[in-house]
Protein backbone atom coordinates (compact mmCIF):
# COMPACT_ATOMS: atom_id res chain seq x y z
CA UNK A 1 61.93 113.54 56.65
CA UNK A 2 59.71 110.30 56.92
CA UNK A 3 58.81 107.72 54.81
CA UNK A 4 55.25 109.42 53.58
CA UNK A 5 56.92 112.77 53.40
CA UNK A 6 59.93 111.18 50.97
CA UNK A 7 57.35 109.51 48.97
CA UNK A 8 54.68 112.04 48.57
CA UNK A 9 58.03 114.44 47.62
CA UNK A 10 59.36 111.21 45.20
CA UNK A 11 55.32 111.52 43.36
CA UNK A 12 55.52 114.98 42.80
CA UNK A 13 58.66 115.28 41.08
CA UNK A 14 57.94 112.12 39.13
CA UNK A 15 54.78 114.05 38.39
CA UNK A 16 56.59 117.28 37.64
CA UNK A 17 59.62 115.84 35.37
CA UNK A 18 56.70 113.73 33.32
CA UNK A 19 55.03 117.27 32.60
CA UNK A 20 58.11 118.64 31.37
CA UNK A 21 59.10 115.82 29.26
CA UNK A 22 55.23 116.42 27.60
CA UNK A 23 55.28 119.80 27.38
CA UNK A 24 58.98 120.46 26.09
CA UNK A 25 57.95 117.55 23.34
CA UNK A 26 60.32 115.06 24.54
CA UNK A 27 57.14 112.71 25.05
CA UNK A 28 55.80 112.89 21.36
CA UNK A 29 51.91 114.18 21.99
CA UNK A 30 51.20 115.76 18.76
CA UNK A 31 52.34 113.96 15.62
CA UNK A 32 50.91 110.87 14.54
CA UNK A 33 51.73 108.90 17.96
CA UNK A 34 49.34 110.85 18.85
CA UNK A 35 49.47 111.18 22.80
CA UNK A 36 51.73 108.71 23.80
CA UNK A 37 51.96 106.96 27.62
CA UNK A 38 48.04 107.63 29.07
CA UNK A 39 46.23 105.36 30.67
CA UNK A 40 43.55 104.55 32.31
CA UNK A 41 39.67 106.65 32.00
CA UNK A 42 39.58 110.20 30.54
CA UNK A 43 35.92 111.88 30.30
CA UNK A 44 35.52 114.99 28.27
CA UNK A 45 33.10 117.34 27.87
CA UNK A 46 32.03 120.01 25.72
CA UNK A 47 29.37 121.74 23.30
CA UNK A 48 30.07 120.31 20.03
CA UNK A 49 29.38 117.64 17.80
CA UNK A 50 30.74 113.86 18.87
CA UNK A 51 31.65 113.71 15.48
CA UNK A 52 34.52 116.54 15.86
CA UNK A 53 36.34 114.02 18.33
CA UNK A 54 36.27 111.20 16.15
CA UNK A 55 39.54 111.20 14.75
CA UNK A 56 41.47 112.33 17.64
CA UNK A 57 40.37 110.26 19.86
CA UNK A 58 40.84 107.20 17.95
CA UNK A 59 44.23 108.56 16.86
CA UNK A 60 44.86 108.77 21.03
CA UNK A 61 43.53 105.30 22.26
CA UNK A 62 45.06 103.50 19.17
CA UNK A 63 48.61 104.60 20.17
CA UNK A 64 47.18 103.92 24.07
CA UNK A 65 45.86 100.60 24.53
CA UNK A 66 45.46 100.89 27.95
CA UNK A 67 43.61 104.27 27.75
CA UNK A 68 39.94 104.68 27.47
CA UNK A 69 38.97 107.54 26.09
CA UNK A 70 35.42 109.44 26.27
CA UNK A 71 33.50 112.37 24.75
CA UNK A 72 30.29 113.49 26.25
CA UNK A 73 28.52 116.48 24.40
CA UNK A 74 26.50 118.90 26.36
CA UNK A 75 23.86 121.32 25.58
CA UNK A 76 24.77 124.75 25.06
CA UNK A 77 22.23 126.09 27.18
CA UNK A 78 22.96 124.36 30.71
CA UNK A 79 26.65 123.19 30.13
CA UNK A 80 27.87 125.70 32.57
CA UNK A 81 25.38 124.49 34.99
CA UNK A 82 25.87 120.69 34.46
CA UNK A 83 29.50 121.66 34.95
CA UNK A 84 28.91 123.19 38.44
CA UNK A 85 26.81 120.67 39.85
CA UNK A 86 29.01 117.61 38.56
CA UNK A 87 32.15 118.87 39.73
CA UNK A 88 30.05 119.51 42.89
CA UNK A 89 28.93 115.99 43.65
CA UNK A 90 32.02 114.84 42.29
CA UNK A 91 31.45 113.18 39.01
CA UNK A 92 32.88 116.08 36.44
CA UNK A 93 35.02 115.16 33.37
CA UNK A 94 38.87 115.11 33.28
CA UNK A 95 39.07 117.93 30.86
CA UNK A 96 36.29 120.21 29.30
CA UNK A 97 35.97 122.31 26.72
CA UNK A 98 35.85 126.07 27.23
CA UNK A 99 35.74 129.29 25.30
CA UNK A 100 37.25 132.98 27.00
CA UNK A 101 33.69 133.60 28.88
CA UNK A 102 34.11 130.45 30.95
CA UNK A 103 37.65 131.21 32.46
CA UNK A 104 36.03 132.84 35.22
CA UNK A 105 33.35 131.39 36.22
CA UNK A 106 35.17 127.98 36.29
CA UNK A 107 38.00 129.26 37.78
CA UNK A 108 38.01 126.66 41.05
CA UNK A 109 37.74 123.68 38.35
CA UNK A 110 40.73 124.15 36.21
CA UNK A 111 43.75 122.78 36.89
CA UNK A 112 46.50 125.66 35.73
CA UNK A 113 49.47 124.41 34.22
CA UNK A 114 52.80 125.94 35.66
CA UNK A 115 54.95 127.81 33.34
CA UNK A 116 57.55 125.51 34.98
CA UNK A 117 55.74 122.81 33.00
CA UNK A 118 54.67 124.56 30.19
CA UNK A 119 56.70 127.61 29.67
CA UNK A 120 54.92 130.78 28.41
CA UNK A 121 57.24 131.49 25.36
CA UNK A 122 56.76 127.80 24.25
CA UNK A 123 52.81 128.64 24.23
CA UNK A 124 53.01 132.61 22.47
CA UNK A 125 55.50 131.08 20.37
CA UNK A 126 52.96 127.51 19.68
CA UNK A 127 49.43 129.58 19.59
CA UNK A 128 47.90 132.73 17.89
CA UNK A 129 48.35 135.96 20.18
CA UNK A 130 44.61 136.04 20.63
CA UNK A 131 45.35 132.89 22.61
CA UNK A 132 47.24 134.60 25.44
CA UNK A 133 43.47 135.12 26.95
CA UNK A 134 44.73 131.77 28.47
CA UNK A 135 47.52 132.47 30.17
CA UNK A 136 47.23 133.99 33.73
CA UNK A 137 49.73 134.70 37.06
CA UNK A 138 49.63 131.24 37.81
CA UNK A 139 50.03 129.26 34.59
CA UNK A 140 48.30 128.02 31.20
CA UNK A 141 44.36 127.73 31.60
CA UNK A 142 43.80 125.97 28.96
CA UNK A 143 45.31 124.81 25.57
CA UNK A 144 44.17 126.50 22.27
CA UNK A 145 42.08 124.09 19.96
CA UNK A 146 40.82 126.55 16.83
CA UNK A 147 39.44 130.03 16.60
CA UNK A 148 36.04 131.08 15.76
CA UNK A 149 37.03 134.70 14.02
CA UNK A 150 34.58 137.33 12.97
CA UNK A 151 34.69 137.96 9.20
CA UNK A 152 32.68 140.30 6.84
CA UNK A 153 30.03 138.15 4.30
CA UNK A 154 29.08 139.75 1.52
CA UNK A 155 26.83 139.90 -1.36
CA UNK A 156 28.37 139.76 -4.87
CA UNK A 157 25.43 140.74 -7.05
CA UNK A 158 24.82 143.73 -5.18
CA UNK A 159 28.66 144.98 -5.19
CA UNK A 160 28.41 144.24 -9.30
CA UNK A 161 24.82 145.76 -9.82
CA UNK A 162 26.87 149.02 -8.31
CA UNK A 163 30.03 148.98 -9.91
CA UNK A 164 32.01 147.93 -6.57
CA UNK A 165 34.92 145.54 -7.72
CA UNK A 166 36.08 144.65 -4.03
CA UNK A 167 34.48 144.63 -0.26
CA UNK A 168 36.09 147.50 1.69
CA UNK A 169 39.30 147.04 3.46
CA UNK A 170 38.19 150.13 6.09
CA UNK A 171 35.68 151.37 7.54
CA UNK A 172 36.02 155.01 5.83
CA UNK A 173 35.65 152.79 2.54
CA UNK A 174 32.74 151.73 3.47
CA UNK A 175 31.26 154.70 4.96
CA UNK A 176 31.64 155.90 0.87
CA UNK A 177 29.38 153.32 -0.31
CA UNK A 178 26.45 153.80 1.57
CA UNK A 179 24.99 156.04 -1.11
CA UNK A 180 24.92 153.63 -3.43
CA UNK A 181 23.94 150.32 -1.62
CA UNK A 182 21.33 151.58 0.41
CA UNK A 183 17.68 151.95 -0.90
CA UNK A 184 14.95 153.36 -0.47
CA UNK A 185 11.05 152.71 -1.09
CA UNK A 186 8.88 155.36 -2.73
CA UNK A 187 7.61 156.13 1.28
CA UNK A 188 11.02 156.25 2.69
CA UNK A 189 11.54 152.94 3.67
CA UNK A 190 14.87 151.08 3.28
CA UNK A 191 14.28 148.07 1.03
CA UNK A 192 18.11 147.28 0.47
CA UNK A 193 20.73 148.03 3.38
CA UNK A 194 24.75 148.41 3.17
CA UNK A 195 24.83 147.52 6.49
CA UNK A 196 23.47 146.17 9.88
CA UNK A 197 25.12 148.76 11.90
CA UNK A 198 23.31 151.35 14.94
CA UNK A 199 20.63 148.78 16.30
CA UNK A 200 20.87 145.91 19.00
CA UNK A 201 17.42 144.14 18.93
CA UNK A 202 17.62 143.13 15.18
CA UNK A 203 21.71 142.73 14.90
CA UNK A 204 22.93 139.19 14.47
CA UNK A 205 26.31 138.84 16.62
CA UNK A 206 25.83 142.81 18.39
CA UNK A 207 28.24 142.33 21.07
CA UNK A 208 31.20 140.25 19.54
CA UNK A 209 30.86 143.30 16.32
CA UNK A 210 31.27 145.75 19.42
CA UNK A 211 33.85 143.66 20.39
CA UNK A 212 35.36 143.86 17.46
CA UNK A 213 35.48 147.56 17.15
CA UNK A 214 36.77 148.18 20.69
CA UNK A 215 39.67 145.73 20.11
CA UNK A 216 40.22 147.59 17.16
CA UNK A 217 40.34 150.92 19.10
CA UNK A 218 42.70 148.84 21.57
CA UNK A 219 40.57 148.28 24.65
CA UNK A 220 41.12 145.10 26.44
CA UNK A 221 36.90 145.67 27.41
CA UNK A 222 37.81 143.39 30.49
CA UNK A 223 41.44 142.77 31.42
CA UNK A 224 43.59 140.71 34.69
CA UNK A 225 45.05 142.83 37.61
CA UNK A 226 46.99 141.37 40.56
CA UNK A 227 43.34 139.96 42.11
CA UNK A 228 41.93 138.45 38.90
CA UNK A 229 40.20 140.41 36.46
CA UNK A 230 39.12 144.05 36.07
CA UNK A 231 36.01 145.78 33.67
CA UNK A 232 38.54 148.50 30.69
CA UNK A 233 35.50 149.80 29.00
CA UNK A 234 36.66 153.85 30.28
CA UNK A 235 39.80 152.61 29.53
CA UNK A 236 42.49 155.46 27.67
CA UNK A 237 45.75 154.13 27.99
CA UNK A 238 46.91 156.59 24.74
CA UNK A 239 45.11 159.73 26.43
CA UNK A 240 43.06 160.33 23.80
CA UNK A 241 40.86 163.70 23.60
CA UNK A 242 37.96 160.95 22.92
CA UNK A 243 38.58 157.42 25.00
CA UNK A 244 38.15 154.34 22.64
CA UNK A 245 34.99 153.17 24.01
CA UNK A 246 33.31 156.83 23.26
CA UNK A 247 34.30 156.52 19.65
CA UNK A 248 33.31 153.38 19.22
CA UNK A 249 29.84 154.03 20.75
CA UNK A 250 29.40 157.10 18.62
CA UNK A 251 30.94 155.39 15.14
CA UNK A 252 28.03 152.73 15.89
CA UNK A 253 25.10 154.19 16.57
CA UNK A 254 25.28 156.64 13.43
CA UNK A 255 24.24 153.78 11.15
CA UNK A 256 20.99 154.01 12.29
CA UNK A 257 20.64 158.17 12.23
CA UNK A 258 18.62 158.83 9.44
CA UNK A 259 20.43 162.56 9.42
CA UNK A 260 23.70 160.88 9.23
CA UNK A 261 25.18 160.16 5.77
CA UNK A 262 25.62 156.56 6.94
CA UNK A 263 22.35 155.73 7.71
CA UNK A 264 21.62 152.46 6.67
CA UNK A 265 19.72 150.17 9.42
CA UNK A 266 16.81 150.73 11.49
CA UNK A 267 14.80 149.02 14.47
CA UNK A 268 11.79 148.13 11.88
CA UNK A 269 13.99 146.03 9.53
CA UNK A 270 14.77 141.86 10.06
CA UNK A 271 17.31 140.54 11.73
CA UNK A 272 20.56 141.43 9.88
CA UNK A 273 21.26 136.84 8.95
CA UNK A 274 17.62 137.26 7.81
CA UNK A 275 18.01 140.23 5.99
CA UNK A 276 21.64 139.23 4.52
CA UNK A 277 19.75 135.40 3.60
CA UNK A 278 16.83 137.31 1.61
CA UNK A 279 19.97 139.30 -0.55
CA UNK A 280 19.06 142.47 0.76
CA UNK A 281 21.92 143.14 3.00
CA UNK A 282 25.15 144.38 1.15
CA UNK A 283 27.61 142.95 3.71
CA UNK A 284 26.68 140.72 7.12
CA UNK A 285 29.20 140.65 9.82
CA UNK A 286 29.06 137.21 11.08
CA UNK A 287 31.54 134.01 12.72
CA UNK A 288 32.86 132.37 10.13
CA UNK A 289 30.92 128.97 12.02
CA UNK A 290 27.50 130.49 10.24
CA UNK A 291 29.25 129.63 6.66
CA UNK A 292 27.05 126.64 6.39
CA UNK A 293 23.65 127.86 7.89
CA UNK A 294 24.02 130.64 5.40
CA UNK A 295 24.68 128.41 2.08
CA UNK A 296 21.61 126.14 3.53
CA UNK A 297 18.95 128.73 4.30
CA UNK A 298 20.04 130.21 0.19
CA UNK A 299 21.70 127.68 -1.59
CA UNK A 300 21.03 130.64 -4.56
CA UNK A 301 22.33 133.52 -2.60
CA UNK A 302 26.00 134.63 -4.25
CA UNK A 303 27.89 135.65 -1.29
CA UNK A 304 31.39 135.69 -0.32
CA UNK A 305 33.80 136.77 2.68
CA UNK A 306 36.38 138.63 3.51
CA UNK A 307 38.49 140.16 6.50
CA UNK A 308 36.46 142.62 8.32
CA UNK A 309 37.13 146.38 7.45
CA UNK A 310 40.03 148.01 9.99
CA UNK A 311 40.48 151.25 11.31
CA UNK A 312 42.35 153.83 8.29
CA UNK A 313 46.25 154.01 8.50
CA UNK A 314 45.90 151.69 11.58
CA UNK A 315 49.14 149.63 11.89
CA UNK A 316 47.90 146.59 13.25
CA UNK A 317 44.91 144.41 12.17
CA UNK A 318 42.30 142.98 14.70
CA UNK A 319 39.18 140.83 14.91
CA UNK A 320 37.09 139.00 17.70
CA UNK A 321 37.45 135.56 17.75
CA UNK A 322 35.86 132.92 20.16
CA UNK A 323 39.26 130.90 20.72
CA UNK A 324 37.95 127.35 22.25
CA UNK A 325 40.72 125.58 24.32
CA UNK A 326 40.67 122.37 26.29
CA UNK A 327 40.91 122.97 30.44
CA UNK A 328 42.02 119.94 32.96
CA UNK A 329 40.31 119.68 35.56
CA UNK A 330 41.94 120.14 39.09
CA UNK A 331 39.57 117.27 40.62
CA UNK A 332 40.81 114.66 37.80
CA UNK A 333 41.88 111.39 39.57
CA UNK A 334 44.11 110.62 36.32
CA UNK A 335 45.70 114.17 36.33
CA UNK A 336 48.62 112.44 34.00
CA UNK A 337 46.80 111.52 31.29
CA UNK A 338 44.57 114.00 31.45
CA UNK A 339 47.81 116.17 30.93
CA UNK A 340 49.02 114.11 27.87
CA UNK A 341 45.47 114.05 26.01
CA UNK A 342 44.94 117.38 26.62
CA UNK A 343 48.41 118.27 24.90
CA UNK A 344 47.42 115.38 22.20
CA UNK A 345 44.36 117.00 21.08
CA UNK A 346 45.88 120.52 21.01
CA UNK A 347 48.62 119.96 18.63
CA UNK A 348 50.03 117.98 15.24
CA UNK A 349 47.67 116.31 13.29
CA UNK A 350 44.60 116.32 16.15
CA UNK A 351 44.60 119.48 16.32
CA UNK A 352 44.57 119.74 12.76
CA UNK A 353 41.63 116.85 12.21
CA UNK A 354 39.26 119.27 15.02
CA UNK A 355 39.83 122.03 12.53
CA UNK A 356 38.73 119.75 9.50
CA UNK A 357 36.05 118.73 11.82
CA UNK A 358 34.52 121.89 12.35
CA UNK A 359 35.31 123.76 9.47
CA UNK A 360 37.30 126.23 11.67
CA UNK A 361 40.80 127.63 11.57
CA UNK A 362 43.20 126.08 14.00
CA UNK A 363 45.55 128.15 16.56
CA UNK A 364 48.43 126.39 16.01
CA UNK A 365 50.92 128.73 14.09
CA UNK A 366 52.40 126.15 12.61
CA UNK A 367 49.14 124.81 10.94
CA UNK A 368 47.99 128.33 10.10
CA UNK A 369 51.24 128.43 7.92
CA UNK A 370 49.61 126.13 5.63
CA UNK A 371 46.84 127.94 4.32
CA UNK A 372 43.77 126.31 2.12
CA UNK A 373 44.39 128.56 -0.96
CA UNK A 374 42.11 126.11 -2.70
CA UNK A 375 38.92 127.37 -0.58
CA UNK A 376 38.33 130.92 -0.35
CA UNK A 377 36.12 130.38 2.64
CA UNK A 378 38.98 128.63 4.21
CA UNK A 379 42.06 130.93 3.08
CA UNK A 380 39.73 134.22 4.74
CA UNK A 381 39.21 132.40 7.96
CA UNK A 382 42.68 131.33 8.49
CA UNK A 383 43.83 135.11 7.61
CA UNK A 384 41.15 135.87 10.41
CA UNK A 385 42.77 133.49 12.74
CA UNK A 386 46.23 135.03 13.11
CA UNK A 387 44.59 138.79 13.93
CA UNK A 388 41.47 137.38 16.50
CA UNK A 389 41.92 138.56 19.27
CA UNK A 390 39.48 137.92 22.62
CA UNK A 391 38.59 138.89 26.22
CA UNK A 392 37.50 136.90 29.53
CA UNK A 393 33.85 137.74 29.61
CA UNK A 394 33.14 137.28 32.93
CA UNK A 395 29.20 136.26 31.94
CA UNK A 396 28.43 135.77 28.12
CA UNK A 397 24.16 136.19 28.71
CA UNK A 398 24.65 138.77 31.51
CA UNK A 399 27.56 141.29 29.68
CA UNK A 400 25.29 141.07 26.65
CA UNK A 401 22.18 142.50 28.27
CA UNK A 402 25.28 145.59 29.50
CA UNK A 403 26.04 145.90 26.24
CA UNK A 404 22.53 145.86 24.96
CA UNK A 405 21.28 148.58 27.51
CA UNK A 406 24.59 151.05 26.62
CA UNK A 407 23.48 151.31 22.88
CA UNK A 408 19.77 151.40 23.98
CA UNK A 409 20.64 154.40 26.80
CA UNK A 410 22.12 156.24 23.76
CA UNK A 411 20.03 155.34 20.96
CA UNK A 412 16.93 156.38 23.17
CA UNK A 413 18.89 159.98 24.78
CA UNK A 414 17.62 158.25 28.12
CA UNK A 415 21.28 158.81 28.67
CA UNK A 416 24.51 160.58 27.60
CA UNK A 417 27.11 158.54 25.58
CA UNK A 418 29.42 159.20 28.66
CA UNK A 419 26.59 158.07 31.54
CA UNK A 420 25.98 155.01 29.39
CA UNK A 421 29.55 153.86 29.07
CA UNK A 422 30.20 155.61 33.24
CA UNK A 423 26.80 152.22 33.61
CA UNK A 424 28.23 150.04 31.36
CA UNK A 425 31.50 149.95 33.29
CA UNK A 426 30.33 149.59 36.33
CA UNK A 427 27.41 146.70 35.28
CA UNK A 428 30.53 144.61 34.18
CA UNK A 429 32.63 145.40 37.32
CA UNK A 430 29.68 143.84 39.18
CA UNK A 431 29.59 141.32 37.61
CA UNK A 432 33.41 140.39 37.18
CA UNK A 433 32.80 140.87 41.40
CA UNK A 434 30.17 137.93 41.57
């Protein structure tokens, strides 16, 4: 072997035995030390607020005086763009912040963190099970930050003007108190709805509620094979006489039947936040990140939230939950410290100061354990939290229009349930192909 050989092989496992000693907690990365041993520039990027970064990164470069430390927020709309043409030209950030729809499409940026590194146990055993959407063949995509779950709003003065002491806990419960919630006009028209169920154009949220009921039913909706990644929407692993996906279609779209006894929503109402805002909607199904844009549009509106309803005599629980995590980039020039802040911000007290910060439940088993019985927002998202579950959405915009034109095929007879979902399936293989 010659000299470059034994000390390229000498770099690597310094590399390799630092990553252990971070990962395995010897190095101290996510108490109050914060993340111990960085140095040098780290640029991060991401969607939200500079303000949500505050306190960790101050808690970082405190304990790190020779670190400098940076958070760049990007707009929403052309982050995945700015992403692709920086890490083109060569001038991306160390780490960035990503949510399950950008594992894909940023595949060739991320650095993946070998379970050698980072064993998987120590993550499912550190993170929410919903965080697994990060873990792959190859190692850890990303760390788990805090969980965006969806929850069920509702409206209290409606539930007491009917008698209803408590939101349902199913979906058969609430199915039984349609009658009751839902009115009519002297023409016909509904003037107060149960629920914003059937429609796509005027539903707040339409694909993560689908979502929702799918991962309920137990379809991954898009899951990994030995290439990558693979559309499950005709998906029956149980055998079922009806496949999840044609249940869930059909549960759906009979809110919007006015023949059906659950008819509560149609195409000619508001949008189900405006509609829930005015205190006309019984119960919204929302991300528990609308709280505040709901107690600012109606600082009068008495509301409240709760778990959203689950399948009858179902033994598990389940909800869709955007669970944001913080990738390393594979084209870092400080791929040690990117490593250590990365595992600084994920964990301890940083962790827990980005869930302060955003008003969202953490993924950290450990925090959820400590639950904010003194908020009843709070105390419902954090229940929320341990049963979110999510999927790699291999194109947020695009899978939405999919989803959009399956309910729209059926709603319309343009199609069969069965053609529509036989589309749907393969307008997301196409597009887990690109």
């Amino acid at each position: 072997m010659n000299n470059f050989q034994t000390i390229l092989v000498a770099v690597f496992m310094a590399f390799f035995v630092f990553a252990v000693l971070i990962f395995s907690g010897a190095i101290n990365i996510g108490g109050k030390s914060a993340a111990n041993g960085a140095q040098g520039k780290i640029v991060i990027w991401g969607t939200l607020p500079n303000s949500t970064f505050t306190s960790s990164i101050d808690n970082i470069t405190t304990a790190n005086k020779d670190l400098k430390l940076n958070y760049s927020k990007k707009d929403a709309s052309t982050y995945q763009q700015d992403l692709v043409e920086a890490f083109a030209n060569g001038n991306g950030p160390d780490l960035f912040i990503i949510t399950p729809d950008m594992i894909e499409r940023n595949n060739n940026f991320i650095y993946k963190i070998p379970y050698a590194s980072y064993p998987e146990k120590t993550f499912t055993d550190s993170f929410i099970e919903g965080a697994s959407v990060y873990l792959d063949s190859k190692g850890i995509v990303g760390l788990p930050l805090f969980v965006d779950p969806i929850v069920l709003y509702y409206n209290k003065d409606i539930l007491s003007n009917e008698g209803i002491v408590n939101p349902p806990q199913t979906w058969d419960e609430l199915f039984n108190m349609n009658a009751s919630l839902t009115k009519r006009d002297n023409i016909g028209n509904i003037s107060q709805s149960m629920i914003a169920l059937g429609q796509y154009d005027n539903l707040n949220n339409a694909k993560d509620i689908l979502s929702t009921l799918l991962i309920q039913n137990n379809n991954p909706i898009v899951k990994r094979n030995d290439t990558g990644f693979t559309a499950a929407l005709t998906d029956n692993p149980s055998d079922l006489s009806v496949t999840p996906i044609e249940a869930v279609v059909k549960f759906f779209v009979e809110f919007s039947n006015p023949s059906n006894s659950a008819y509560s929503w149609n195409r000619s109402l508001p949008n189900s936040i405006d509609m829930f805002n005015s205190g006309k909607l019984a119960f919204y199904i929302g991300r528990a990140s609308e709280l505040f844009d709901i107690q600012s549009v109606n600082p009068n509106l008495s509301f409240n939230v709760t778990q959203i309803p689950q399948i009858k005599n179902s033994t598990m629980k389940r909800t869709y939950g955007d669970i944001y995590a913080v990738a390393i980039s594979n084209k870092s020039t400080n791929l040690t410290s990117a490593f250590t802040v990365a595992g600084g911000i994920s964990m301890g007290d940083n962790a827990k100061s980005l869930s302060v910060a955003t008003s969202l439940p953490p993924v950290s088993r450990v925090l959820l354990s400590s639950k904010p019985v003194d908020n009843q927002y709070l105390f419902t998202f954090f229940n929320s939290a341990l049963i979110s579950r999510s999927w790699p959405d291999p194109d947020s915009i695009k899978s939405d229009s999919v989803f959009k034109e399956m309910i729209d095929n059926v709603l319309s007879n343009t199609l069969s349930i069965s053609d529509s979902i036989s589309k749907a399936q393969g307008q997301l293989e196409q597009l887990i192909n690109k």
